[in-house]
N, C-alpha and C. Protein backbone atom coordinates (compact mmCIF):
# COMPACT_ATOMS: atom_id res chain seq x y z
N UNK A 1 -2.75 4.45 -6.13
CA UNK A 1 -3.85 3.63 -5.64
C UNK A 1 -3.30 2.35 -5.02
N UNK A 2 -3.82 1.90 -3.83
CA UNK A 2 -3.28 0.78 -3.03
C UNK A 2 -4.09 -0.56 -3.92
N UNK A 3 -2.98 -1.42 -3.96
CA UNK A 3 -3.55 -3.00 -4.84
C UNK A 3 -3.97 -3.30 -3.69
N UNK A 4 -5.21 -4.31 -4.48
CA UNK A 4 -5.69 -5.11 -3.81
C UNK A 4 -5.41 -6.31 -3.57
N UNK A 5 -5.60 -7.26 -2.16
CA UNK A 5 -5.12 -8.84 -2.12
C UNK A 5 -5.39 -9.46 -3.58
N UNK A 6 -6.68 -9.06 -4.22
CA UNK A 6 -7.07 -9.87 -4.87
C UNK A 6 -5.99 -10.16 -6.14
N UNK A 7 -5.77 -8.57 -6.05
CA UNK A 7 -4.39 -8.29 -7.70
C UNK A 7 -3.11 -9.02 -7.00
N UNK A 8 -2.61 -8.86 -5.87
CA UNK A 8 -1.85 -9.43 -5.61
C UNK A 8 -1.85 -11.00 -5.45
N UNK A 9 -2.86 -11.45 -5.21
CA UNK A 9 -2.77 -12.94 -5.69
C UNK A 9 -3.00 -13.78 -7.21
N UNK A 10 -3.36 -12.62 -8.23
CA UNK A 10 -3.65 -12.99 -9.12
C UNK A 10 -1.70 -12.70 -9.91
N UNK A 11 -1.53 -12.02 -9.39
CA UNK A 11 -0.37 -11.89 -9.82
C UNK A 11 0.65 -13.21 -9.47
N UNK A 12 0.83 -13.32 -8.24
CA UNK A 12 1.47 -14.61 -7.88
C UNK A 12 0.83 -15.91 -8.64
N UNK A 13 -0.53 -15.32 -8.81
CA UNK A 13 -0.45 -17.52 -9.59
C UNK A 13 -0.11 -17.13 -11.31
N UNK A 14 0.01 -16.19 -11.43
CA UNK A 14 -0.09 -15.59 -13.12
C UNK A 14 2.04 -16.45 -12.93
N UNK A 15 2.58 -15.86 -12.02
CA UNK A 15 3.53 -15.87 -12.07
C UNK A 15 4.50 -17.14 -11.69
N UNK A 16 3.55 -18.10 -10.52
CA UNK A 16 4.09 -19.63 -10.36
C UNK A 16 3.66 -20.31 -11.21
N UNK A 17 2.05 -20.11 -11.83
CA UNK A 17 1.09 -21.25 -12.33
C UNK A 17 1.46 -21.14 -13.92
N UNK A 18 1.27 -19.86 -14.67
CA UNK A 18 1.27 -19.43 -15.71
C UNK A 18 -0.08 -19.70 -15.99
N UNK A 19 -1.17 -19.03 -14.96
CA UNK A 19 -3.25 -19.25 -15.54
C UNK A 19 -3.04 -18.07 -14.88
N UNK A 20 -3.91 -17.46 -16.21
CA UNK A 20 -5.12 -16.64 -16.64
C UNK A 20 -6.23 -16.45 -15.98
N UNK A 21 -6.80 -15.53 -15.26
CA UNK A 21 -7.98 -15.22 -14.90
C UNK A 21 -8.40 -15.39 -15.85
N UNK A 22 -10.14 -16.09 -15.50
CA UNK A 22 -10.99 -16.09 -16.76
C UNK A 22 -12.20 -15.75 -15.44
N UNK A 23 -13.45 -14.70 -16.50
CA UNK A 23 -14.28 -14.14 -15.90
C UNK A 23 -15.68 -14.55 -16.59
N UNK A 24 -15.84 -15.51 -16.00
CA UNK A 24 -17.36 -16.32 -16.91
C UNK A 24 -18.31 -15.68 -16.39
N UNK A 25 -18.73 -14.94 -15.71
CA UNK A 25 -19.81 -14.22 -14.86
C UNK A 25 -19.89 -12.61 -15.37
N UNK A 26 -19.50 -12.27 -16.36
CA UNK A 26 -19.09 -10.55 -15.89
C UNK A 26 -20.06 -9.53 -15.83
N UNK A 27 -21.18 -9.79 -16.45
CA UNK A 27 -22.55 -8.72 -16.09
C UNK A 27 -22.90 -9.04 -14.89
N UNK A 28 -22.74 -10.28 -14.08
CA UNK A 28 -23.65 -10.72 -12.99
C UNK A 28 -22.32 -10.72 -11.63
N UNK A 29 -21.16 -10.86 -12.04
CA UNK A 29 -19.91 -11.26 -11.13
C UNK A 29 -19.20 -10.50 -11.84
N UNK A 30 -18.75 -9.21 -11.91
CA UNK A 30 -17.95 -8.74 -12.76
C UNK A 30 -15.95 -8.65 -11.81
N UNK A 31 -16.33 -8.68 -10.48
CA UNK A 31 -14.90 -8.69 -9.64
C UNK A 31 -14.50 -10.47 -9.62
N UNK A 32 -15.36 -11.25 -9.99
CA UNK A 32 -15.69 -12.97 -9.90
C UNK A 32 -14.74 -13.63 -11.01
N UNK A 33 -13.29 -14.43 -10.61
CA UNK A 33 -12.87 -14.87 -11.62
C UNK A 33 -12.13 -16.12 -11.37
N UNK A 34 -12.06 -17.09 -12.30
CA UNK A 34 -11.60 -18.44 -11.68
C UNK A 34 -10.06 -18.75 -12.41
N UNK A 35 -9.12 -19.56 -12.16
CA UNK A 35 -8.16 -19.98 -12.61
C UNK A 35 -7.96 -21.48 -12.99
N UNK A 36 -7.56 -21.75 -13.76
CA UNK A 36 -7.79 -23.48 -14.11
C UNK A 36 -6.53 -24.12 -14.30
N UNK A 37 -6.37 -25.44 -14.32
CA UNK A 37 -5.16 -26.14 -14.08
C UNK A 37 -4.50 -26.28 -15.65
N UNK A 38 -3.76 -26.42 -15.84
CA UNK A 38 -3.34 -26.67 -17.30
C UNK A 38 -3.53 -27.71 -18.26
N UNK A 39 -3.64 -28.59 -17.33
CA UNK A 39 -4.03 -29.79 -18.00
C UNK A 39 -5.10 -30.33 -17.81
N UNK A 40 -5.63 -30.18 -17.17
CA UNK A 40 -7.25 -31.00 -16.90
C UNK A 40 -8.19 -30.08 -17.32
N UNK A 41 -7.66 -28.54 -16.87
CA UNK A 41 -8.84 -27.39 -16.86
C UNK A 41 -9.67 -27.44 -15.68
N UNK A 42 -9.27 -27.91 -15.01
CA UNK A 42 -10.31 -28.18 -13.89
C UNK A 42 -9.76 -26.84 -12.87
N UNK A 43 -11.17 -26.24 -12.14
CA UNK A 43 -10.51 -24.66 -11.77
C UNK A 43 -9.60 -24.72 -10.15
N UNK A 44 -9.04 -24.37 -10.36
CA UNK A 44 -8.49 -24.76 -8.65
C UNK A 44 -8.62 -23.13 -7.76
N UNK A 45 -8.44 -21.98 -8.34
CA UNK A 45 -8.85 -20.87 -7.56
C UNK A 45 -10.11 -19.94 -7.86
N UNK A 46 -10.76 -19.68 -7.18
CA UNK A 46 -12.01 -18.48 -7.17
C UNK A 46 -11.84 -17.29 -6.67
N UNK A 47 -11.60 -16.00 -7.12
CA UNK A 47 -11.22 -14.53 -6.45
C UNK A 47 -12.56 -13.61 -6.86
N UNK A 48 -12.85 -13.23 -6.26
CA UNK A 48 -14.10 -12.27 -5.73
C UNK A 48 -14.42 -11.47 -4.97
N UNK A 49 -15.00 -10.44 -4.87
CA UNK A 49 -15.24 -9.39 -3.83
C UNK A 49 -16.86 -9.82 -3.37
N UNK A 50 -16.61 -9.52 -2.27
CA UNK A 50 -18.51 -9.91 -1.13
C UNK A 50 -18.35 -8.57 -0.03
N UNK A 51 -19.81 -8.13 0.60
CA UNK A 51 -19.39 -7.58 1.41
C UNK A 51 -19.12 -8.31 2.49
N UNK A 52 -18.89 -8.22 3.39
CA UNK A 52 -17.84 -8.53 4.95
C UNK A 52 -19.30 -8.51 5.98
N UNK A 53 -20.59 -8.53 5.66
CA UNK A 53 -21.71 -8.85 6.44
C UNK A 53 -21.94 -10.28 6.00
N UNK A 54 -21.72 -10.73 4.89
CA UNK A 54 -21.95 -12.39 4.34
C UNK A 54 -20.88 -12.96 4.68
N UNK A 55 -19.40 -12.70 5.38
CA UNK A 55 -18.80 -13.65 6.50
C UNK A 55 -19.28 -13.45 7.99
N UNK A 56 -20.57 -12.68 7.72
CA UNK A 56 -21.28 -12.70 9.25
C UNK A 56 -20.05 -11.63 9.77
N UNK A 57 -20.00 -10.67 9.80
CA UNK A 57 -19.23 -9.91 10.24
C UNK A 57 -20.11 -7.97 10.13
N UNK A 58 -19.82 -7.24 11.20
CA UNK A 58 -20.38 -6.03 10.57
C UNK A 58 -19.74 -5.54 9.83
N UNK A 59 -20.34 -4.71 9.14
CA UNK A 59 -20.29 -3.70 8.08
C UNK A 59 -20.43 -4.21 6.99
N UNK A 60 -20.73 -3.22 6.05
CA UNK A 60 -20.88 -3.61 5.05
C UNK A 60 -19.68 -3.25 3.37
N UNK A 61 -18.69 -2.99 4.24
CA UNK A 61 -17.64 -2.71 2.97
C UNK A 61 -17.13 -4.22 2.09
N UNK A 62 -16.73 -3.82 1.27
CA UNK A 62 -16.46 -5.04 0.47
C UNK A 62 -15.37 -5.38 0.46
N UNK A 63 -14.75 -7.38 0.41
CA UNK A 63 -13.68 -7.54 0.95
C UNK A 63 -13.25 -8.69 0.09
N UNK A 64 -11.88 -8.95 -0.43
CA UNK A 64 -11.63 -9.64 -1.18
C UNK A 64 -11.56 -10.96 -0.59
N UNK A 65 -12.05 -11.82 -1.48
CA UNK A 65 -12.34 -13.56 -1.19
C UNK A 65 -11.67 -14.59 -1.88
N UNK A 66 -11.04 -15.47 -1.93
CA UNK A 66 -10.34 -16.84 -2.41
C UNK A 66 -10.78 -17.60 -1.90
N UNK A 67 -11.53 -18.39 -2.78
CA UNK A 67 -11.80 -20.13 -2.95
C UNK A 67 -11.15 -20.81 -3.66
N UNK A 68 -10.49 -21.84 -2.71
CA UNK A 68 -9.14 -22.92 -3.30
C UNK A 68 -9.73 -23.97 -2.85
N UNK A 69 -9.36 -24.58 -3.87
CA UNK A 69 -9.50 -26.50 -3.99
C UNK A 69 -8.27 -27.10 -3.57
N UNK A 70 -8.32 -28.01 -2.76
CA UNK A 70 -7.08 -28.64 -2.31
C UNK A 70 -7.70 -29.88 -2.19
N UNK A 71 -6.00 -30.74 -2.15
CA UNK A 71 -6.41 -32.19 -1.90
C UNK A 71 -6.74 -32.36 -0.40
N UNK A 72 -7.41 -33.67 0.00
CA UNK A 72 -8.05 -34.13 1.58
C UNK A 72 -7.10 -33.68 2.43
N UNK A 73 -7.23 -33.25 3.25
CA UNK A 73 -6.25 -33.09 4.65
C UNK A 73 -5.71 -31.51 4.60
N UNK A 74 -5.27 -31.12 2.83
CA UNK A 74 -4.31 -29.68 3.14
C UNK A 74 -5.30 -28.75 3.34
N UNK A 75 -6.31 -28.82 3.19
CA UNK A 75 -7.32 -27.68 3.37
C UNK A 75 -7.41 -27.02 4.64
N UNK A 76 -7.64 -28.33 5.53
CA UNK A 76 -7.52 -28.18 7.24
C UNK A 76 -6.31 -27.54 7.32
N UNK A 77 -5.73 -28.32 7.37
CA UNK A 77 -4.08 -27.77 7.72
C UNK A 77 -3.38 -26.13 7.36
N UNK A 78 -3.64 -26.05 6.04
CA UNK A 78 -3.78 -24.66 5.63
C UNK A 78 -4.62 -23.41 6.90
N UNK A 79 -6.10 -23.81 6.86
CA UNK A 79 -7.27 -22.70 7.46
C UNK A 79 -6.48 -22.30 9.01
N UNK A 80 -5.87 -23.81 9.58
CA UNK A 80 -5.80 -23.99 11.48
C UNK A 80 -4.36 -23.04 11.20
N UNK A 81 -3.89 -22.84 9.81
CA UNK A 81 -2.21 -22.47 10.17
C UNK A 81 -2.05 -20.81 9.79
N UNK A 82 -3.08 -20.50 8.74
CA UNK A 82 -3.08 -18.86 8.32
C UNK A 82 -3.91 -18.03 8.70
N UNK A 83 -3.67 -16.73 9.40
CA UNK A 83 -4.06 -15.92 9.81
C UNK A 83 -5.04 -15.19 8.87
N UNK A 84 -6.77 -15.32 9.59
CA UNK A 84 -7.11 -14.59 8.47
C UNK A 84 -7.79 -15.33 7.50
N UNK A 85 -7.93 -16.95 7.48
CA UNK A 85 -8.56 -17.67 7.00
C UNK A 85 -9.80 -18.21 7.40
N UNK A 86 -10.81 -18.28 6.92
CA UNK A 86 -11.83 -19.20 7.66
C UNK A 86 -11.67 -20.45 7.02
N UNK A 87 -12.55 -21.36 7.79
CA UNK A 87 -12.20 -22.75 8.05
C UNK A 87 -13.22 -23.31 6.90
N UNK A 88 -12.49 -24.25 6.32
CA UNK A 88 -13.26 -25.01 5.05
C UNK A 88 -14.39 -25.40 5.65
N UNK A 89 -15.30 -25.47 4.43
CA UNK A 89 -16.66 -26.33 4.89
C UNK A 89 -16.62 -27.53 3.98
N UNK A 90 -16.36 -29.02 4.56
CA UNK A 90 -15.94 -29.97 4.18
C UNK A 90 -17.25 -30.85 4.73
C-alpha cells in the first residue's frame, strides 16, 4: 500500500520534534490530528484529509492537508517558495 503525505510527515516531525499525534476529534475528525510544542503545548501542526472541491478545485477525491503555525514573515516566504502550497490567509 502506497503511504500517504500525511504518514510521511507525521513521521518526520515524530522524528525531528519527538510529538505525538494527538486526535481530539475522532468520531467527528477521525483522519484530523494536531502536534504540540513541548514546552508550551501550544499546537504548531494540523494533518487532515478534505476533499480537493473545498480547495476549490474539481473533484471530489480526498487529499491530504497541513496547517502550520509559523512566526510573522516565514509563512509568506515558505507558501511563494514550495510547490504545491497555498498561500496563508493572514
Amino acid at each position: 500500500m502506497k503511504e500517504s503525505q500525511a504518514s510521511n510527515i507525521t513521521t518526520h516531525i515524530r522524528d525531528e520534534y519527538g510529538a505525538e499525534p494527538e486526535f481530539l476529534w475522532p468520531e467527528r475528525y477521525p483522519t484530523y490530528c494536531i502536534f504540540r510544542h513541548g514546552g508550551n503545548k501550544k499546537w504548531f501542526a494540523l494533518i487532515g484529509r478534505i476533499e480537493w472541491k473545498s480547495l476549490g478545485r474539481d473533484g471530489g477525491e480526498l487529499v491530504d492537508i497541513i496547517n502550520l503555525k509559523f512566526d510573522n514573515g516565514q509563512a509568506l516566504d515558505f507558501a511563494e517558495n514550495t510547490p504545491g502550497v497555498y498561500p496563508p490567509t493572514i
